[in-house]
C-alpha atoms as a PDB file:
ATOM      1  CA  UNK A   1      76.532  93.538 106.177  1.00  0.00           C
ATOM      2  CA  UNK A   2      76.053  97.063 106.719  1.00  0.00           C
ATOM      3  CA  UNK A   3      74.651  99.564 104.200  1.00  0.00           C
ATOM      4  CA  UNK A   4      77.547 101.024 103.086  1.00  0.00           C
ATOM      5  CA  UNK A   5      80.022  97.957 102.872  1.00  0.00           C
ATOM      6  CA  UNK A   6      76.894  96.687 100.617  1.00  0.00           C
ATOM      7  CA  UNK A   7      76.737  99.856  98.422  1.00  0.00           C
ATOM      8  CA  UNK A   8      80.682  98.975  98.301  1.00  0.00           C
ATOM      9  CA  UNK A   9      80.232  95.385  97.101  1.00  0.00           C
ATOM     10  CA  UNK A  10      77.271  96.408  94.298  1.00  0.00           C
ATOM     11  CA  UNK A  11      78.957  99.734  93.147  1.00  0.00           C
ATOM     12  CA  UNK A  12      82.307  99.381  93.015  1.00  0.00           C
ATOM     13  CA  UNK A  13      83.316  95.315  92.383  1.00  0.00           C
ATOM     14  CA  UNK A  14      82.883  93.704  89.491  1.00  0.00           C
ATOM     15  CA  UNK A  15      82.525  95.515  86.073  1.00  0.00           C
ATOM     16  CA  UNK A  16      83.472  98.542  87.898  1.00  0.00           C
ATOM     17  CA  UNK A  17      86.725  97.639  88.513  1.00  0.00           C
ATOM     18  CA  UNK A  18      87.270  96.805  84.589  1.00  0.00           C
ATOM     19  CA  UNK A  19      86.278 100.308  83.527  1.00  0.00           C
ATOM     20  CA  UNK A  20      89.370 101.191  81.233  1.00  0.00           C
ATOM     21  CA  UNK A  21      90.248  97.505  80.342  1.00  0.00           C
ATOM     22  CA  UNK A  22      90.142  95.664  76.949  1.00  0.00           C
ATOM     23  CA  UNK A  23      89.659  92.213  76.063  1.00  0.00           C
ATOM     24  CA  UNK A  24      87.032  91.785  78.995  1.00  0.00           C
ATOM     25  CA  UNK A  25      85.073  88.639  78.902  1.00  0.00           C
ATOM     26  CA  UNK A  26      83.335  86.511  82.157  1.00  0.00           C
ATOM     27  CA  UNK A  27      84.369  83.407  83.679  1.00  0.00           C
ATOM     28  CA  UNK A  28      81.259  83.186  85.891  1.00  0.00           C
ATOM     29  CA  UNK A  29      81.210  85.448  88.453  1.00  0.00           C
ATOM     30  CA  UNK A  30      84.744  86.602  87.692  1.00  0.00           C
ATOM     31  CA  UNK A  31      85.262  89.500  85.137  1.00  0.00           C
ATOM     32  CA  UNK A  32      88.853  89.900  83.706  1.00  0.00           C
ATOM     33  CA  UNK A  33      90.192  92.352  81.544  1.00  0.00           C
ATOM     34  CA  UNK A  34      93.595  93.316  80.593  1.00  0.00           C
ATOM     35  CA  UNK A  35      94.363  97.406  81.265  1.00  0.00           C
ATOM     36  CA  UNK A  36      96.993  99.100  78.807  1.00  0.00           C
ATOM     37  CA  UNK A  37     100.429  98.265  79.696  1.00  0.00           C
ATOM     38  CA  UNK A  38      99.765  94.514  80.117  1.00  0.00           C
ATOM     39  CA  UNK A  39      97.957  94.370  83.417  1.00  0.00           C
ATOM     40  CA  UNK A  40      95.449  92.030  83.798  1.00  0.00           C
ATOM     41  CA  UNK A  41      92.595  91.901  86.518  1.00  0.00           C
ATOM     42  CA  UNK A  42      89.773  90.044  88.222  1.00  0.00           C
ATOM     43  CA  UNK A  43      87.166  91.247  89.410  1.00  0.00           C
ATOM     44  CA  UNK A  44      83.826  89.583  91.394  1.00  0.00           C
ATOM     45  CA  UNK A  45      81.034  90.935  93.192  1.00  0.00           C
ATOM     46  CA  UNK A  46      81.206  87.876  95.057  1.00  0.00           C
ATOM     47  CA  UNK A  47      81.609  83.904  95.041  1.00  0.00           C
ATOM     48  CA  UNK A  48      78.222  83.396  97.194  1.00  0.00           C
ATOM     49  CA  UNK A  49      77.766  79.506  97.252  1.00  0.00           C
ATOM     50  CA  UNK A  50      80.475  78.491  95.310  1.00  0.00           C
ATOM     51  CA  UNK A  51      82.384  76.107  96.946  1.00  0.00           C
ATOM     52  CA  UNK A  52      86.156  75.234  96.974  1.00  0.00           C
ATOM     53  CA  UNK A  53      85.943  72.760  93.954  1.00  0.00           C
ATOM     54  CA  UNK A  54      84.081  75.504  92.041  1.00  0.00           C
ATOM     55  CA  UNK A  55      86.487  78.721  93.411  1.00  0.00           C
ATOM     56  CA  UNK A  56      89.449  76.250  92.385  1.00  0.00           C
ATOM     57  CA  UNK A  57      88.065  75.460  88.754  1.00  0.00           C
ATOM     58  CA  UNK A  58      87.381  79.710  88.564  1.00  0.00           C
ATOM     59  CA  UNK A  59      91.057  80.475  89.806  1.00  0.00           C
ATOM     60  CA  UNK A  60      92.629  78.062  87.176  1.00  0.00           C
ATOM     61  CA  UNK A  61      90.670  79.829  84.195  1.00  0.00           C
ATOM     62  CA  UNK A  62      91.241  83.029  84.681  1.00  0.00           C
ATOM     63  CA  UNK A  63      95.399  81.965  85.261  1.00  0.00           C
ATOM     64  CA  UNK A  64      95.255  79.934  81.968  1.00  0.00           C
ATOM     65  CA  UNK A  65      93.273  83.038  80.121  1.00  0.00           C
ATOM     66  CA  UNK A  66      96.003  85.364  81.356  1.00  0.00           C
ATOM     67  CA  UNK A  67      99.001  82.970  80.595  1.00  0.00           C
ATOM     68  CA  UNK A  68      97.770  82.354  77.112  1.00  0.00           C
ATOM     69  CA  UNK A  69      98.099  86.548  76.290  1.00  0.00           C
ATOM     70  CA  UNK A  70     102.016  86.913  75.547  1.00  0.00           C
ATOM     71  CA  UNK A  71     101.028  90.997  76.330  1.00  0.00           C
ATOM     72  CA  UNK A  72      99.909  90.018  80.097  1.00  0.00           C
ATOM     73  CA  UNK A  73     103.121  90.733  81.969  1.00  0.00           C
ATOM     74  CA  UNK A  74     101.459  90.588  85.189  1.00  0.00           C
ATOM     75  CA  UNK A  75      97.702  89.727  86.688  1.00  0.00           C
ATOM     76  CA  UNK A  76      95.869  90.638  89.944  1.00  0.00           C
ATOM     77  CA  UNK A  77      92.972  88.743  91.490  1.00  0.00           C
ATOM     78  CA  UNK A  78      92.131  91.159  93.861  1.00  0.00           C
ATOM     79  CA  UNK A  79      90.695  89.593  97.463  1.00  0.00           C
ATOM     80  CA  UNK A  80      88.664  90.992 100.265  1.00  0.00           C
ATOM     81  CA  UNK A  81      88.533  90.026 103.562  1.00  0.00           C
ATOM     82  CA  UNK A  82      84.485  89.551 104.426  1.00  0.00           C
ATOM     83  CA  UNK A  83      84.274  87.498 100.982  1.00  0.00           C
ATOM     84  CA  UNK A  84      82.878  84.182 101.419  1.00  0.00           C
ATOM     85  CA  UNK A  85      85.340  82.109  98.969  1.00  0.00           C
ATOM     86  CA  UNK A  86      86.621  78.765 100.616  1.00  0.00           C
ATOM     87  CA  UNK A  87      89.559  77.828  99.516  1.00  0.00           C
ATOM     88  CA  UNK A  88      90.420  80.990  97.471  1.00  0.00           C
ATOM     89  CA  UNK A  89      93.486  81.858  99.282  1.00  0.00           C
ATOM     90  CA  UNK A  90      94.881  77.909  98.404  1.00  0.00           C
ATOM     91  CA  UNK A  91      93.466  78.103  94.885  1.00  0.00           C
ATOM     92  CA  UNK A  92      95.305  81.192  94.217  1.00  0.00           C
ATOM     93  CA  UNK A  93      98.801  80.037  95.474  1.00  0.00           C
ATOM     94  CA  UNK A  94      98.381  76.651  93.616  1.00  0.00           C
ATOM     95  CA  UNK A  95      98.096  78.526  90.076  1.00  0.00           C
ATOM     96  CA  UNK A  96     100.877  81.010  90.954  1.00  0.00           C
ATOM     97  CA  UNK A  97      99.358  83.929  92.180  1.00  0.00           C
ATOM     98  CA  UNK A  98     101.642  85.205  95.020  1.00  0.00           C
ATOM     99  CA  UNK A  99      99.981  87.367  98.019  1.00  0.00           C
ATOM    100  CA  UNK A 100     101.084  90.947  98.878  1.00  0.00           C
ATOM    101  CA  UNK A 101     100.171  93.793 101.698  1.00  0.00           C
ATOM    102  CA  UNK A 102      96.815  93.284 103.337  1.00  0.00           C
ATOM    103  CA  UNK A 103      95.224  96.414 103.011  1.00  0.00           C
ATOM    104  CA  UNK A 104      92.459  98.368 105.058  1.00  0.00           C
ATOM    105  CA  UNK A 105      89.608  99.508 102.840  1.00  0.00           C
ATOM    106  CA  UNK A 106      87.818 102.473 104.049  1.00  0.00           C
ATOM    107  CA  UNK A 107      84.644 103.817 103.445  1.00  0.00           C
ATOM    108  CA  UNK A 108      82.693 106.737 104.787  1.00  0.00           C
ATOM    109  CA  UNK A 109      81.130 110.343 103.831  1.00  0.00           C
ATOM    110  CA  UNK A 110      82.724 112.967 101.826  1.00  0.00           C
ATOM    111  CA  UNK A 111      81.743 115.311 104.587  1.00  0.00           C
ATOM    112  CA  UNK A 112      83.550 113.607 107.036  1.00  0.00           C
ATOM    113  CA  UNK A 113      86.667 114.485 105.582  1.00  0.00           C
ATOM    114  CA  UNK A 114      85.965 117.823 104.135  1.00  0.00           C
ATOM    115  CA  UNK A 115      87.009 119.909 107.353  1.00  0.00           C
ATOM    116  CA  UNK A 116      89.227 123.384 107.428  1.00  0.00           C
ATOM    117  CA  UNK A 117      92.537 121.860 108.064  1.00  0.00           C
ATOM    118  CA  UNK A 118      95.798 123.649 108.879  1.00  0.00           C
ATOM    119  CA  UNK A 119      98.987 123.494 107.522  1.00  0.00           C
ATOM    120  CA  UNK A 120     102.503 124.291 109.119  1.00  0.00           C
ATOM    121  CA  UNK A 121     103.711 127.447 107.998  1.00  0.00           C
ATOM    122  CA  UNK A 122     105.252 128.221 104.507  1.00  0.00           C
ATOM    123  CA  UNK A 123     103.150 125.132 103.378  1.00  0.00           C
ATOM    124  CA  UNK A 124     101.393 125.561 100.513  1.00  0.00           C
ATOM    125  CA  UNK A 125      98.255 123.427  98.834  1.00  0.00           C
ATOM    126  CA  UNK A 126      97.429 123.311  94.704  1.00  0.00           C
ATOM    127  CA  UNK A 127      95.780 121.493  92.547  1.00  0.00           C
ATOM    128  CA  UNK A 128      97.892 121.011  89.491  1.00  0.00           C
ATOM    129  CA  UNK A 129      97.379 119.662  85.926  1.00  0.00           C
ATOM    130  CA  UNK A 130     100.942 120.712  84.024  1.00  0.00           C
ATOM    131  CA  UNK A 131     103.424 117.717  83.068  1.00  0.00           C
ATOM    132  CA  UNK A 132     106.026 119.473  85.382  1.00  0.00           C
ATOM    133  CA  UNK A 133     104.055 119.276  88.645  1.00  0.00           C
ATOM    134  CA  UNK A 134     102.944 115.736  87.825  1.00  0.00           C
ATOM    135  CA  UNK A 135     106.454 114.609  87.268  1.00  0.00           C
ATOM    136  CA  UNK A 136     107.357 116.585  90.737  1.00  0.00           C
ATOM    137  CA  UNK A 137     104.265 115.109  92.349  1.00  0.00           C
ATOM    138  CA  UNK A 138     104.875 111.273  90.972  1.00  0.00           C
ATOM    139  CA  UNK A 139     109.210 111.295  91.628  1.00  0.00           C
ATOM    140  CA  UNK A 140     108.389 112.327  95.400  1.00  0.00           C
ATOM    141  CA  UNK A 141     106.043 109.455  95.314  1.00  0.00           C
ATOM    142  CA  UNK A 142     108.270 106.931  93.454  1.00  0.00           C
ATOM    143  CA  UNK A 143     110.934 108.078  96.851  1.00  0.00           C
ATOM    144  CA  UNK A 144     108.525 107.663  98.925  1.00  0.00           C
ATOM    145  CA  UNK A 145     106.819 103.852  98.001  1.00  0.00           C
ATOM    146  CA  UNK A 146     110.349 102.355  96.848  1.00  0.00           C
ATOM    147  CA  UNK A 147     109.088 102.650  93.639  1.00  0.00           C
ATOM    148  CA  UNK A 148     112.001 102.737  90.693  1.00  0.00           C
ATOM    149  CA  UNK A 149     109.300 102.634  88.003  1.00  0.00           C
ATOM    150  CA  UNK A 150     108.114 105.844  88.578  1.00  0.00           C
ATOM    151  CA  UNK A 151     108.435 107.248  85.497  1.00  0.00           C
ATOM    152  CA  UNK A 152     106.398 105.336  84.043  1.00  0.00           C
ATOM    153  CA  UNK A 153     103.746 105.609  86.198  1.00  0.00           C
ATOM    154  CA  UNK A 154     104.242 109.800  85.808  1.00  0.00           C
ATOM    155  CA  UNK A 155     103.961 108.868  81.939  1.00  0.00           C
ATOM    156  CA  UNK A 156     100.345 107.272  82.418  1.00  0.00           C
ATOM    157  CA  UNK A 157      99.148 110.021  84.704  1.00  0.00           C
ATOM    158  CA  UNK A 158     100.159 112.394  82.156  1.00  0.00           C
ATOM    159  CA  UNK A 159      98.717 111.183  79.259  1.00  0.00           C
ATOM    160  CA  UNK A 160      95.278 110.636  81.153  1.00  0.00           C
ATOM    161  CA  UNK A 161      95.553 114.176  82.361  1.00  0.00           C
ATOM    162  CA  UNK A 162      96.383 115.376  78.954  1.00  0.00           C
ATOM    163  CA  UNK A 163      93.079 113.131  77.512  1.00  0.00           C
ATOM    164  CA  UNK A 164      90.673 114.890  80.009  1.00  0.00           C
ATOM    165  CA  UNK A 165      90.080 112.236  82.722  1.00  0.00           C
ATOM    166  CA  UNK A 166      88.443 113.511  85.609  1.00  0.00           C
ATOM    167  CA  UNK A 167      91.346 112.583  88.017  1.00  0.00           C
ATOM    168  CA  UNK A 168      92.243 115.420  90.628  1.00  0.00           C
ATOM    169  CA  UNK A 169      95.427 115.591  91.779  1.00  0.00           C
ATOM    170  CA  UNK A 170      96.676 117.858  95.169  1.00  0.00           C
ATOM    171  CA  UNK A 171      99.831 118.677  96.367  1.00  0.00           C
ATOM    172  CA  UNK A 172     101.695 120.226  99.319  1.00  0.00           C
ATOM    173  CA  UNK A 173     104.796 122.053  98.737  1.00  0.00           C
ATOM    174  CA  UNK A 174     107.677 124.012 101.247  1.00  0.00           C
ATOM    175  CA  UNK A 175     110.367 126.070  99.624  1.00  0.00           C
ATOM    176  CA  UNK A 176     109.495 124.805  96.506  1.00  0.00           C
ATOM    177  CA  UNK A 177     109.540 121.043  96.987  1.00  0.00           C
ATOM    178  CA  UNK A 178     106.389 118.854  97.099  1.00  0.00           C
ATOM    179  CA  UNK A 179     106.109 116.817 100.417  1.00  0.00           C
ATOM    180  CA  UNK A 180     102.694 115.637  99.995  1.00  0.00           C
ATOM    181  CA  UNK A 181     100.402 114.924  97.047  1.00  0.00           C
ATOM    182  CA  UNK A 182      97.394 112.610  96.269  1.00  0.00           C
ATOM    183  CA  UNK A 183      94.602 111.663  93.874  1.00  0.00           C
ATOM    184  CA  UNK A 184      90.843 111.605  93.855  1.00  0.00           C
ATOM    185  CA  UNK A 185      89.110 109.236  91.012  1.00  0.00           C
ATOM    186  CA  UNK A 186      85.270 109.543  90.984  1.00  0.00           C
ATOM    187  CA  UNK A 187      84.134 105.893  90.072  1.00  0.00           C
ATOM    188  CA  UNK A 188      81.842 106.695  86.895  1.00  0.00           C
ATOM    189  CA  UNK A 189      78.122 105.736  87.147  1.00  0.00           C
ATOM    190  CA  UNK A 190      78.415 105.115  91.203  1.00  0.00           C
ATOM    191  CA  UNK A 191      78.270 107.366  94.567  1.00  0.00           C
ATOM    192  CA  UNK A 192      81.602 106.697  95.156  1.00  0.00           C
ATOM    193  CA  UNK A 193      85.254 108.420  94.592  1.00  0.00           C
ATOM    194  CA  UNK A 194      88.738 106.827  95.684  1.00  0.00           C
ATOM    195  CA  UNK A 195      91.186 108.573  97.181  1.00  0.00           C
ATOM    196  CA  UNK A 196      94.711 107.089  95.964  1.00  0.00           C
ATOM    197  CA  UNK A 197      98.363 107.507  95.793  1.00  0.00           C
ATOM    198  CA  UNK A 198      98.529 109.356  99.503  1.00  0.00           C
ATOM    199  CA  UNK A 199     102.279 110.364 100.050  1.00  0.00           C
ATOM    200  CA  UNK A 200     104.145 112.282 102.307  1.00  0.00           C
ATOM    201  CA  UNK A 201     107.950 112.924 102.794  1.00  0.00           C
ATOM    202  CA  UNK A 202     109.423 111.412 106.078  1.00  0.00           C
ATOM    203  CA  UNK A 203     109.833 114.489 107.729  1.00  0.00           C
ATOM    204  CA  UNK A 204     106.836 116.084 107.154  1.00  0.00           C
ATOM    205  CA  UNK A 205     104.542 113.077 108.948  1.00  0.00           C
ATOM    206  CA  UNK A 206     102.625 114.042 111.775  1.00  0.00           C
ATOM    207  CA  UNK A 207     102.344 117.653 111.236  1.00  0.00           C
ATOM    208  CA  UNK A 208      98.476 117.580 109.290  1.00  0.00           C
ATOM    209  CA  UNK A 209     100.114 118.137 106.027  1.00  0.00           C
ATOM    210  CA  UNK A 210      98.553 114.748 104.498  1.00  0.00           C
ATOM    211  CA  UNK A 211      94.966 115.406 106.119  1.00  0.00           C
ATOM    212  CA  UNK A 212      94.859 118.515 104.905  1.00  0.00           C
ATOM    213  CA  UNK A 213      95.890 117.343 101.198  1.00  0.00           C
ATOM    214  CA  UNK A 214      92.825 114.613 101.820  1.00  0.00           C
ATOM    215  CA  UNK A 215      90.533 117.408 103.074  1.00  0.00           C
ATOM    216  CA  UNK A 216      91.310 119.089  99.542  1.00  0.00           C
ATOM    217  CA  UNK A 217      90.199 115.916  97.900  1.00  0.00           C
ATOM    218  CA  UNK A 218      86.948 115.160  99.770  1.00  0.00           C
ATOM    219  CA  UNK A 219      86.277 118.881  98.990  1.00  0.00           C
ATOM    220  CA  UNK A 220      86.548 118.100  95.271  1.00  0.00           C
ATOM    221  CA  UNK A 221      84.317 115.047  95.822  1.00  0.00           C
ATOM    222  CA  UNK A 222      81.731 117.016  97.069  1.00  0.00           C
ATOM    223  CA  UNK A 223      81.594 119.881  94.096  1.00  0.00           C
ATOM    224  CA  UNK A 224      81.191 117.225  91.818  1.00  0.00           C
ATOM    225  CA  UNK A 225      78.430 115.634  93.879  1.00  0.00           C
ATOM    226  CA  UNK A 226      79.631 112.716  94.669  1.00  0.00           C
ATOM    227  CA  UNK A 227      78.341 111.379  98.815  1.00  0.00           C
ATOM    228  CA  UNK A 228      81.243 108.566  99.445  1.00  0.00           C
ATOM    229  CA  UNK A 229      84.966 107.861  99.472  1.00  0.00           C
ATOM    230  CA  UNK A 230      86.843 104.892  99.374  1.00  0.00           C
ATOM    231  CA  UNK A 231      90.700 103.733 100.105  1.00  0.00           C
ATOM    232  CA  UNK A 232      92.731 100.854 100.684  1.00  0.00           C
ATOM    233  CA  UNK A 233      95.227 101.624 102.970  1.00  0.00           C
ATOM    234  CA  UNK A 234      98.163 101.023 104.564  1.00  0.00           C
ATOM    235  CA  UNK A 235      99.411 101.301 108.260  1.00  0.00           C
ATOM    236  CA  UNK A 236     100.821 104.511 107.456  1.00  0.00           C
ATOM    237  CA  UNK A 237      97.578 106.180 105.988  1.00  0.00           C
ATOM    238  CA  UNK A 238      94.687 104.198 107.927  1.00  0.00           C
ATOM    239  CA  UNK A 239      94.995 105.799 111.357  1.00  0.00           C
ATOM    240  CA  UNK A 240      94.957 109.583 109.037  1.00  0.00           C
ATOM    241  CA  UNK A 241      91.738 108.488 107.775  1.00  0.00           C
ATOM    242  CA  UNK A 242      90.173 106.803 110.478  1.00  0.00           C
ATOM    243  CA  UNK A 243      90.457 110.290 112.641  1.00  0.00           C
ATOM    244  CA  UNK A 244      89.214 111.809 109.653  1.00  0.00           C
ATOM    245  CA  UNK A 245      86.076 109.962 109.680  1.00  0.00           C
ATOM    246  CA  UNK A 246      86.442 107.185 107.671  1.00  0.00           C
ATOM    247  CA  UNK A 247      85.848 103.079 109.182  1.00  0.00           C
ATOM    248  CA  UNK A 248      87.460 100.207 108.009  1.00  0.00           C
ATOM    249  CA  UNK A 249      84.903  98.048 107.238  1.00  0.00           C
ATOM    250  CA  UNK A 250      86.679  95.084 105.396  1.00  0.00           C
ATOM    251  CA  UNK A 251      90.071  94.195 104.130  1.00  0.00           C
ATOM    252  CA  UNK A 252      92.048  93.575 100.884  1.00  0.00           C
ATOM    253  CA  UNK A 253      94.931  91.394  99.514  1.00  0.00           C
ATOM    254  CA  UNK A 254      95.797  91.747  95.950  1.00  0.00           C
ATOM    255  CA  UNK A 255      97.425  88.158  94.660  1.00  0.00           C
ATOM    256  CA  UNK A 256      99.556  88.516  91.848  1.00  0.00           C
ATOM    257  CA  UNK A 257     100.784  86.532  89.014  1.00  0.00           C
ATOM    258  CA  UNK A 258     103.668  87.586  87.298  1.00  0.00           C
ATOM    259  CA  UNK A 259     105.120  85.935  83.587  1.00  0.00           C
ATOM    260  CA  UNK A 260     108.159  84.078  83.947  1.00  0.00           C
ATOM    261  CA  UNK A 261     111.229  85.601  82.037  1.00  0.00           C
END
């Protein structure tokens, strides 16, 4: 395992990825917590020698802890692709967890990413923090991903803007209309900050405007001292960060369980 896919593993699995969540308790290896709204989560830094009997006995827990919390609408067990879990994959569609998107993650240097980028003319780049711009920034998003619960999701954003959590949000706009935004989250406690929510209008790909939003980020990274970044990726963003500088080093399928109506 190489050094950083290591510093990966210790710094940001596990108890890291429960930061934010209530009701967390252990089952194991596995942490699970439940994050407001009624998301649950699991979390490992790994299943090292368990074997499938064991990994099956885990996977039915943490399903049975989640099903018996009538505020759990939904629960992820969250999967990565250099894990050494036999079985997991089975275990997790026997209790009801259902697959989606593999994703790339990628890791690699601040630095790396932090370059002078241009933008196509009467582009502009901001930082914002007002309700407005987030509501702008999360509807193009929402277009973007499919996603008809956007509002919501411009509701949480706002409210943990409005509480003073260090979350950094960039956007690029032309003629008044963003075409571009994304997120940075520094990971509390760890070298590490994740780049998220990466968007960009159709028309718009393939003319630097997301790299240069990312470059924005990874700048912001590096005032606030923090050496790594970290995404999971799709198709779309992967090959933008890869000639950025960051490597896929592993990969990552969320399974989900969902509450029957």
């Amino acid at each position: 395992m190489t050094g950083l896919l290591a510093a990966y593993d210790a710094q940001l699995r596990g108890d890291a990825e429960l930061d934010g969540a209530e009701g967390v308790r252990r089952f194991g290896p596995v942490t699970v917590g439940v994050f407001p709204g009624g998301s649950g989560f699991a979390s490992y830094r790994d299943l090292a020698g368990a074997g499938e009997r064991r990994i099956r006995s885990l996977v039915r827990d943490v399903a049975a802890h989640f099903a018996a919390q009538p505020d759990v609408r939904t629960a992820e067990w969250k999967t990565r692709g250099h894990d050494a879990a036999p079985g997991l994959a089975a275990a997790l569609l026997e209790a009801g967890f259902a697959p989606e998107d593999e994703e790339s993650v990628m890791l690699g240097e601040a630095s790396a990413l932090a370059g002078d980028v241009p933008v196509p003319p009467g582009v502009t780049l901001r930082e914002i923090r007002a309700e407005h711009d987030i509501l702008a920034m999360e509807e193009m998003q929402g277009r973007v991903f499919g996603d008809p619960d956007w509002q919501s999701r411009a509701a949480r954003t706002v409210a943990r803007v409005a509480s003073g959590a260090d979350i950094v949000l960039w956007i690029a706009e032309s003629e008044g209309q963003v075409i571009s935004a994304g997120r940075l989250e520094p990971v509390a406690g760890t070298e590490f900050a994740g780049i998220w929510g990466g968007a960009t209008l159709p028309e718009w790909r393939g003319r630097g405007v997301y790299r240069a939003v990312t470059a924005r980020r990874a700048h912001a990274a590096l005032q606030r001292g923090i050496r790594y970044l970290h995404s999971d990726s799709t198709e779309f963003s992967r090959p933008i960060l890869e000639r950025s500088g960051l490597r896929k080093y592993t990969t990552t399928t969320p399974y989900v369980w969902t509450r029957a109506s």
